[in-house]
C-alpha atoms as a PDB file:
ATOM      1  CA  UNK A   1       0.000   0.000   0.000  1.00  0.00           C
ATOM      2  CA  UNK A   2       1.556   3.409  -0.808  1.00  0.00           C
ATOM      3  CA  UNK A   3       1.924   5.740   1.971  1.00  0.00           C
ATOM      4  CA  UNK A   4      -0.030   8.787   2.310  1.00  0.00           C
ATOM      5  CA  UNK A   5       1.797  12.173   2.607  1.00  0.00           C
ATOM      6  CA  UNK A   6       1.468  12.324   6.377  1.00  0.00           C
ATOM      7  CA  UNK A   7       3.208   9.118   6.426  1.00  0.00           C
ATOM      8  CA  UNK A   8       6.181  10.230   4.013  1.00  0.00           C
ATOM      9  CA  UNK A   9       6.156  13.168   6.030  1.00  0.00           C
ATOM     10  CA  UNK A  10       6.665  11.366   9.352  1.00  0.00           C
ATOM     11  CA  UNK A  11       9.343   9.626   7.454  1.00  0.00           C
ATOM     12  CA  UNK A  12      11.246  11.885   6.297  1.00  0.00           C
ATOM     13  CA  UNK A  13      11.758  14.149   9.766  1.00  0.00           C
ATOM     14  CA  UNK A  14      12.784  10.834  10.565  1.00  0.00           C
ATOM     15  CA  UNK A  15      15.638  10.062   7.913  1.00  0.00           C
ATOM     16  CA  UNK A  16      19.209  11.371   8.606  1.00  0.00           C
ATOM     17  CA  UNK A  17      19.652  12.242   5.301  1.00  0.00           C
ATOM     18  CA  UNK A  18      16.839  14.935   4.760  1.00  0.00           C
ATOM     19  CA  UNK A  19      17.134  18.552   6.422  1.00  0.00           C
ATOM     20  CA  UNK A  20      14.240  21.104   6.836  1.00  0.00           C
ATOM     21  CA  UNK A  21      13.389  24.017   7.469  1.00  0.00           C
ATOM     22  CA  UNK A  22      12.322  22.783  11.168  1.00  0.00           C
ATOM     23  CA  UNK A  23      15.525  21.504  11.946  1.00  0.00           C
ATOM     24  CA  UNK A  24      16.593  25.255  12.254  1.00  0.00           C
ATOM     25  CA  UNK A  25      15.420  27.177  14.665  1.00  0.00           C
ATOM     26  CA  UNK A  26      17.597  30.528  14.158  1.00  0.00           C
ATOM     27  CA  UNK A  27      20.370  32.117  11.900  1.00  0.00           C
ATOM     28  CA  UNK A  28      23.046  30.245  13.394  1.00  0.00           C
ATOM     29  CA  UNK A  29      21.569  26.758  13.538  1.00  0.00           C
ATOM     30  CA  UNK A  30      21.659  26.766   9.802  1.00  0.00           C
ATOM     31  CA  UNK A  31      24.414  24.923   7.846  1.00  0.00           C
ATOM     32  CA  UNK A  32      25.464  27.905   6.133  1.00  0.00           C
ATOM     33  CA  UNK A  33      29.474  27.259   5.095  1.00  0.00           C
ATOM     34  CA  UNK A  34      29.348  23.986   6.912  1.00  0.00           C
ATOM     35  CA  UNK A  35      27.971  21.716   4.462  1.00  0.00           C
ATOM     36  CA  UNK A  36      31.322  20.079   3.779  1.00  0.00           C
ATOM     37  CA  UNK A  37      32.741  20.389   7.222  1.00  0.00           C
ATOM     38  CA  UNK A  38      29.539  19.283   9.144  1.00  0.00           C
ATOM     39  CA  UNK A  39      27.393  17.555   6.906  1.00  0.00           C
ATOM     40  CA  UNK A  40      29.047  15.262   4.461  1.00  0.00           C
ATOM     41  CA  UNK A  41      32.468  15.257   6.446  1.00  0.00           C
ATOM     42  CA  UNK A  42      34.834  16.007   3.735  1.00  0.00           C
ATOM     43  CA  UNK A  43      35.723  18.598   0.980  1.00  0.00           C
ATOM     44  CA  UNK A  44      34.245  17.026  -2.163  1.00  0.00           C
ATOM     45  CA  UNK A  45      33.161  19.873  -4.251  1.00  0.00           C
ATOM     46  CA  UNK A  46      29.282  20.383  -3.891  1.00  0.00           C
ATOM     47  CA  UNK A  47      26.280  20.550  -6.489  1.00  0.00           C
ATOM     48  CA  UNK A  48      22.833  20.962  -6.147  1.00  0.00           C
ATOM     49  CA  UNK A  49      19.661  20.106  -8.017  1.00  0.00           C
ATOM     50  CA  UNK A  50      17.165  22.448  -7.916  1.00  0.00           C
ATOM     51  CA  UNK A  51      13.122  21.753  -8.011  1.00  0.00           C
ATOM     52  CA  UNK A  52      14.452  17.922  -7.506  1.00  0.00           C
ATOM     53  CA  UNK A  53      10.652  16.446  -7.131  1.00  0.00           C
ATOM     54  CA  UNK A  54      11.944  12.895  -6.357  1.00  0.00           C
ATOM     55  CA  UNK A  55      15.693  13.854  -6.738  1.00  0.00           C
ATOM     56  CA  UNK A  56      15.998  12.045  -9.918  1.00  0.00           C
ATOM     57  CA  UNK A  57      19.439  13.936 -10.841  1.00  0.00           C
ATOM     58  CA  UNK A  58      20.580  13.785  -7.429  1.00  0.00           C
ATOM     59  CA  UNK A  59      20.147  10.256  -6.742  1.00  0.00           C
ATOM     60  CA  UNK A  60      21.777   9.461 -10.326  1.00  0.00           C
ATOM     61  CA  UNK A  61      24.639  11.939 -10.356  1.00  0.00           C
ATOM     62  CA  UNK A  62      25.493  10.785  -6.483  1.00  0.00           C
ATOM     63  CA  UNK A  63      25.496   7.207  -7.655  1.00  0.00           C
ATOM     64  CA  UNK A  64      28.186   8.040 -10.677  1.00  0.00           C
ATOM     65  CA  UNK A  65      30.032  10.114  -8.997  1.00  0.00           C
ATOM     66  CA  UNK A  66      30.563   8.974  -5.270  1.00  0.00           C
ATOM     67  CA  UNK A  67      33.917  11.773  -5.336  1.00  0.00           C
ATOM     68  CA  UNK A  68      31.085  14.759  -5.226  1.00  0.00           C
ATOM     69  CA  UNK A  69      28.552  15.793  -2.821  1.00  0.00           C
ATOM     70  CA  UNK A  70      24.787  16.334  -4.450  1.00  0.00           C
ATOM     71  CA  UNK A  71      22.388  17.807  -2.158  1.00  0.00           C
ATOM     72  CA  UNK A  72      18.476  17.917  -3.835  1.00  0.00           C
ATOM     73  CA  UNK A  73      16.001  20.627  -2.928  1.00  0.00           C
ATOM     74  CA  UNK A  74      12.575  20.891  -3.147  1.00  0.00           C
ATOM     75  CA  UNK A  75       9.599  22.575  -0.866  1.00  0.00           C
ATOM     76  CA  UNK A  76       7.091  19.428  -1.431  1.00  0.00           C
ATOM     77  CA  UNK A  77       7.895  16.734   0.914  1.00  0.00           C
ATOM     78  CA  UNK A  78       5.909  14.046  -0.512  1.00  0.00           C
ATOM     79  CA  UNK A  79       8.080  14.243  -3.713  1.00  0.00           C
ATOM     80  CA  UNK A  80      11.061  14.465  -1.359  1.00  0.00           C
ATOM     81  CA  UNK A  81      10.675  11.548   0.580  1.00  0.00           C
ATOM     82  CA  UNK A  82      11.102   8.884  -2.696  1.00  0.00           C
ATOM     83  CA  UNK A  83      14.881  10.840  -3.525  1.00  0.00           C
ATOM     84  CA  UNK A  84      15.321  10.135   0.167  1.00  0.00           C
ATOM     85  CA  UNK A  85      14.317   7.036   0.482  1.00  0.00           C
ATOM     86  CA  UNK A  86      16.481   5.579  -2.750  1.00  0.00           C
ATOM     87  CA  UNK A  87      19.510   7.626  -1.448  1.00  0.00           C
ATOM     88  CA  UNK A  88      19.153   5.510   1.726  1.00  0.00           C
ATOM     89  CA  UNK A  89      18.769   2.271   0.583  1.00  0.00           C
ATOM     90  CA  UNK A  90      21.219   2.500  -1.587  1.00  0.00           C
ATOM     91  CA  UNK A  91      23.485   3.903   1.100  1.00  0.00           C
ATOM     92  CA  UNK A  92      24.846   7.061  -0.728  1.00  0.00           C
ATOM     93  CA  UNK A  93      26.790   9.291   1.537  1.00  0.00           C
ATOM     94  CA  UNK A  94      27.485  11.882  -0.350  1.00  0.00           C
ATOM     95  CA  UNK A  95      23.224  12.717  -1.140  1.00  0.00           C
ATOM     96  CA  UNK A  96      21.419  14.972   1.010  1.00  0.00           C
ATOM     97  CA  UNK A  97      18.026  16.626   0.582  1.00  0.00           C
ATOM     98  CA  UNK A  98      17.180  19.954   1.446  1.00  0.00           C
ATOM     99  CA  UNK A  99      13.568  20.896   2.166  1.00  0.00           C
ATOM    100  CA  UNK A 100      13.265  24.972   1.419  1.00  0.00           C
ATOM    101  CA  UNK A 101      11.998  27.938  -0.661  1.00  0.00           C
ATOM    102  CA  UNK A 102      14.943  28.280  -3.070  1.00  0.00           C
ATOM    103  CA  UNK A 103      14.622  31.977  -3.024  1.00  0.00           C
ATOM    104  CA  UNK A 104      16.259  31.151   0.182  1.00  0.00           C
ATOM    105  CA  UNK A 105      19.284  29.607  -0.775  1.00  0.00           C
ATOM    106  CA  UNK A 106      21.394  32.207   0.093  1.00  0.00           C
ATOM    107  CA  UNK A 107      20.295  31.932   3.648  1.00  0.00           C
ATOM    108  CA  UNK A 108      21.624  28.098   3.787  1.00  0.00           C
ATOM    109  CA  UNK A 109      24.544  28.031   1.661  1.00  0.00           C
ATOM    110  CA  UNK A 110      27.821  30.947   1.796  1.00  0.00           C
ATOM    111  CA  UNK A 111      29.036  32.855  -1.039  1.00  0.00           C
ATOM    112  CA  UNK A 112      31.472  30.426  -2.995  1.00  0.00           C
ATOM    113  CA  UNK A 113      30.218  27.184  -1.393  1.00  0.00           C
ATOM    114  CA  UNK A 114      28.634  25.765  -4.734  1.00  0.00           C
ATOM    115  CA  UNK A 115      30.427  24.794  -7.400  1.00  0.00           C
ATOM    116  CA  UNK A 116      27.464  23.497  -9.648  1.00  0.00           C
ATOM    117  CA  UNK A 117      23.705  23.989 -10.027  1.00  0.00           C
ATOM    118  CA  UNK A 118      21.188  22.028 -11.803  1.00  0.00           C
ATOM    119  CA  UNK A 119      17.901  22.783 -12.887  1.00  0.00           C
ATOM    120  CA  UNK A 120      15.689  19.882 -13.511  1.00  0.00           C
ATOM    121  CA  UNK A 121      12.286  20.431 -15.427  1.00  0.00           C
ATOM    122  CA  UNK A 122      10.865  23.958 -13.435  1.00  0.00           C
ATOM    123  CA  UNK A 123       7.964  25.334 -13.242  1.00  0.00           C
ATOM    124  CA  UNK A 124       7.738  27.450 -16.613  1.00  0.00           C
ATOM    125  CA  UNK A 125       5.067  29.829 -15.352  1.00  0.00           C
ATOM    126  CA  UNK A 126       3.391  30.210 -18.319  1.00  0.00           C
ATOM    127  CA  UNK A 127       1.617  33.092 -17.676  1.00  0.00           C
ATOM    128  CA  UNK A 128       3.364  36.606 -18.215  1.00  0.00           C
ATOM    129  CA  UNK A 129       2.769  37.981 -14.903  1.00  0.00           C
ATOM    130  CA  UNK A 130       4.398  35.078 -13.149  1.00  0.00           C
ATOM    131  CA  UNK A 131       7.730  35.267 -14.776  1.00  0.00           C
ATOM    132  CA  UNK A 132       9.361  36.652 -11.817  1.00  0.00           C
ATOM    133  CA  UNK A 133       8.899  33.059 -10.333  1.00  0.00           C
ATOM    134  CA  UNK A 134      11.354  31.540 -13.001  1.00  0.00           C
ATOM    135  CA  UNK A 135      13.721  29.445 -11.369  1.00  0.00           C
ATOM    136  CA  UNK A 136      16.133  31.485 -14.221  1.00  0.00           C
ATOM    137  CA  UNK A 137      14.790  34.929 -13.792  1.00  0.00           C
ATOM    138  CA  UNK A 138      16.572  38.064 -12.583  1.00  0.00           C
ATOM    139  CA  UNK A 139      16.005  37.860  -8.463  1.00  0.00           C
ATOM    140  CA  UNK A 140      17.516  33.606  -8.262  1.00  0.00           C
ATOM    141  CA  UNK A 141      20.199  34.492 -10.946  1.00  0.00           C
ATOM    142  CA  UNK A 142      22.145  36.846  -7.982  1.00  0.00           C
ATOM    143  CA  UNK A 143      21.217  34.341  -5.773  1.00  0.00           C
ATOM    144  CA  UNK A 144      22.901  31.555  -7.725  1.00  0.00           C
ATOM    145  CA  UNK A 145      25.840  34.214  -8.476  1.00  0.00           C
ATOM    146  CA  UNK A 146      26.619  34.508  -4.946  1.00  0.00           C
ATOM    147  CA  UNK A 147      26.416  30.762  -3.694  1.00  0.00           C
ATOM    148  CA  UNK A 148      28.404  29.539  -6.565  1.00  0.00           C
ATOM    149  CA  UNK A 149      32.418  29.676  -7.442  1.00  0.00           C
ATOM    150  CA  UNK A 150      33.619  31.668 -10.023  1.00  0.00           C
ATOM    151  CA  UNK A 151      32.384  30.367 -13.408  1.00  0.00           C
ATOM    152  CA  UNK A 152      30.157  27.226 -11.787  1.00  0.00           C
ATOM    153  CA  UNK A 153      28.106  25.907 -14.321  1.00  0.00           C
ATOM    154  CA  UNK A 154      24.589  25.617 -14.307  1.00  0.00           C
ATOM    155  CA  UNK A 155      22.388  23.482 -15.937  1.00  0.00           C
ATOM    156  CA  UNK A 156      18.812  23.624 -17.219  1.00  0.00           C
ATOM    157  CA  UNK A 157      16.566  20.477 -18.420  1.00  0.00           C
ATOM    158  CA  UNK A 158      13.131  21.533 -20.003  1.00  0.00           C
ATOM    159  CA  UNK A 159      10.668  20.724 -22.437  1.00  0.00           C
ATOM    160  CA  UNK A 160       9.385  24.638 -22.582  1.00  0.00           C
ATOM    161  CA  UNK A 161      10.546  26.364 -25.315  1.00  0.00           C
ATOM    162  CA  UNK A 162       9.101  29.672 -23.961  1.00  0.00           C
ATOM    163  CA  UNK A 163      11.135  29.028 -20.648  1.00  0.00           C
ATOM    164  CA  UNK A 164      14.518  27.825 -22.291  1.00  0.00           C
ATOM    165  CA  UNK A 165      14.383  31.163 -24.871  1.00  0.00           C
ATOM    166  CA  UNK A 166      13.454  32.993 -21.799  1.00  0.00           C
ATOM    167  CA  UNK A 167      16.749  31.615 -19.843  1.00  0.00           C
ATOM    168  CA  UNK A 168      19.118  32.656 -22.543  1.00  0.00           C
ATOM    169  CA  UNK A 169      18.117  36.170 -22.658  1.00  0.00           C
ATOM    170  CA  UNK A 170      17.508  36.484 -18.786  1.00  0.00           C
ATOM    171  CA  UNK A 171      21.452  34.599 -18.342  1.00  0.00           C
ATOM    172  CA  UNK A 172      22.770  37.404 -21.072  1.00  0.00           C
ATOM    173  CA  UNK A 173      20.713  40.043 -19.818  1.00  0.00           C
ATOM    174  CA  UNK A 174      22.464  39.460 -16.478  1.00  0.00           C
ATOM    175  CA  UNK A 175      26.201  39.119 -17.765  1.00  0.00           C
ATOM    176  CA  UNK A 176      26.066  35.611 -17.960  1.00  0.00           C
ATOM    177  CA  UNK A 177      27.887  33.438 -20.641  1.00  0.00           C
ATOM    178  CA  UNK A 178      25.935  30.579 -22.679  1.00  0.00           C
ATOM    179  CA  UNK A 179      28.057  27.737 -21.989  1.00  0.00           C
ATOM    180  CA  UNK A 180      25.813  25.168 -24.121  1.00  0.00           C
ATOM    181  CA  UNK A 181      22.469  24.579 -25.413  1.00  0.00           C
ATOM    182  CA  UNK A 182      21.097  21.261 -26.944  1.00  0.00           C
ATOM    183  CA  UNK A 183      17.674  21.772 -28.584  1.00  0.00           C
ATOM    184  CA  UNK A 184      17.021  18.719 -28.595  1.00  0.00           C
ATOM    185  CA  UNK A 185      18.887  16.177 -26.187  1.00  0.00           C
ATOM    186  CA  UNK A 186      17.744  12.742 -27.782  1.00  0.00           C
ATOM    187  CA  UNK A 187      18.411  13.621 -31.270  1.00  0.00           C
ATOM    188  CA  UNK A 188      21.115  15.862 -30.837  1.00  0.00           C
ATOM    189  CA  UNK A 189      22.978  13.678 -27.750  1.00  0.00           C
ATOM    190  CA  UNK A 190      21.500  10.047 -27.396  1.00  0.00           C
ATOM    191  CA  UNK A 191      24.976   8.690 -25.781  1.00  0.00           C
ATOM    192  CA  UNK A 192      25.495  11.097 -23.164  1.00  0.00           C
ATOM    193  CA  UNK A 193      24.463   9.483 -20.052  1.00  0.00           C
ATOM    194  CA  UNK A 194      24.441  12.857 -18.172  1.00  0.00           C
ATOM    195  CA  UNK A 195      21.681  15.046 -19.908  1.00  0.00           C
ATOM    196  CA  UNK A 196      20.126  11.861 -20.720  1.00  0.00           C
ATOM    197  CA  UNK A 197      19.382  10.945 -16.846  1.00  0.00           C
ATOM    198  CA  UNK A 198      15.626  10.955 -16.775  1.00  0.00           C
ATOM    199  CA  UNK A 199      13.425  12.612 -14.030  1.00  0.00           C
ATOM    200  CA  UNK A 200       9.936  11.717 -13.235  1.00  0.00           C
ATOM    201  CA  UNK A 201       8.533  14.629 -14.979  1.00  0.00           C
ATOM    202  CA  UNK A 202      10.802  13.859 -17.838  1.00  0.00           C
ATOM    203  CA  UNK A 203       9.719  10.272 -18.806  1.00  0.00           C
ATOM    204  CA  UNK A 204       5.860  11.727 -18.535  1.00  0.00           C
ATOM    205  CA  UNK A 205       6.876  14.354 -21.058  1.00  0.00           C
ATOM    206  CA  UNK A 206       8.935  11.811 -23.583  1.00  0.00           C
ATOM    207  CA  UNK A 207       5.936   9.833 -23.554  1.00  0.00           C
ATOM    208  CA  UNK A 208       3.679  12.792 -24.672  1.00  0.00           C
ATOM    209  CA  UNK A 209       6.131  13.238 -27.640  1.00  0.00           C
ATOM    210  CA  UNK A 210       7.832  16.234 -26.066  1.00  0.00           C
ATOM    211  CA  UNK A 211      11.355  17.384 -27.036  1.00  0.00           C
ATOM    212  CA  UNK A 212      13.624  18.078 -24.083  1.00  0.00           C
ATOM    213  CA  UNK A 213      16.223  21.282 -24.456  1.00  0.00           C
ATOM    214  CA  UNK A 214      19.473  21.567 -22.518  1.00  0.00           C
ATOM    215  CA  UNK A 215      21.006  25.102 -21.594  1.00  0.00           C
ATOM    216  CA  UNK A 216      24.578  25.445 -19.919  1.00  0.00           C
ATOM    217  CA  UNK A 217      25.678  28.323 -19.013  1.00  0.00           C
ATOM    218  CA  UNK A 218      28.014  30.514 -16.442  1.00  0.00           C
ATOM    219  CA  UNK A 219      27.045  33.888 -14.115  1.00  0.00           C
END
């Protein structure tokens, strides 16, 4: 029987490798410039996946690459909990899930203390007046810019063509430099078994004939 979100809920404040925004009860309880130090106990360089949902790329990436530290955020939970769960059972040490408004970042992670970001299948926000919300708009763009080393890449999966044209003039508009952009990953890069990692959200828009873009690029 599959557990309700209560139950995943329960679970999760439970499991050692989820934090949230519970666990901190001021300023200085959060793991702000620790993350290395405190929380994965060693100085592999760190990336995050953004909007994780079930912490597809997290999961995957922290499976290939047990010399790196992936920590996958989300506000939801319920979507949470599965990442978690797999991490566990699988017993990767160097995955970690964060449960927070990303527009918060800054408050859990110091300047300089990412060195990679991805961006996995966001919310496109259709609608004009809810651009702002864009995981690649103006206001997370500093954000990203201060967290991140000098040049970290970031990386953005989507099947919206309005969001992915939106991204490379918001990244230029902001000083960024386009890295690298796919427009299509499974015709253009079928044997790269990075971009082709599939999320949940991913394999439901494959099998509606959707064509996923890829977008690199630096701040």
């Amino acid at each position: 029987m599959a557990k309700t979100k209560l139950q995943r809920f329960e679970d999760i404040d439970q499991f050692e490798n989820v934090l949230e925004l519970t666990d901190f009860q001021d300023a200085r309880s959060k793991p702000k410039g620790v993350w290395k130090e405190e929380i994965f106990g060693n100085e592999n360089p760190i990336t995050l996946e953004l909007a994780c949902g079930k912490g597809d790329y997290t999961v995957g990436l922290a499976r290939k690459y047990p010399s790196r530290n992936y920590v996958g955020i989300d506000i939801k939970g319920s979507r949470l909990w599965k990442g978690a769960r797999k991490a566990r059972e699988e017993q990767l040490s160097n995955a970690r899930f964060l449960r927070i408004y990303i527009d918060h970042l800054d408050e859990y992670f110091d300047e300089g203390e990412v060195e990679e970001i991805w961006i996995t299948f966001p919310d496109p926000y259709l609608r004009g007046g809810n651009r702002s919300k864009r995981l690649t708009s103006d206001k997370f763009l500093a954000i990203y810019r201060n967290i991140l080393q000098k040049s970290g890449p970031i990386h953005l999966k989507t099947d919206s063509e309005d969001l992915f044209k939106f991204s490379k003039y918001s990244v230029e508009k902001n000083g960024g430099r386009i890295q690298d952009e796919v427009e299509d990953i499974y015709s253009d890069c079928p044997d790269d078994d990075i971009l082709t990692l599939k999320t949940d959200f991913e394999r439901k828009h494959l099998k509606k004939g959707k064509i996923i873009k890829y977008l690199q690029f630096s701040l």
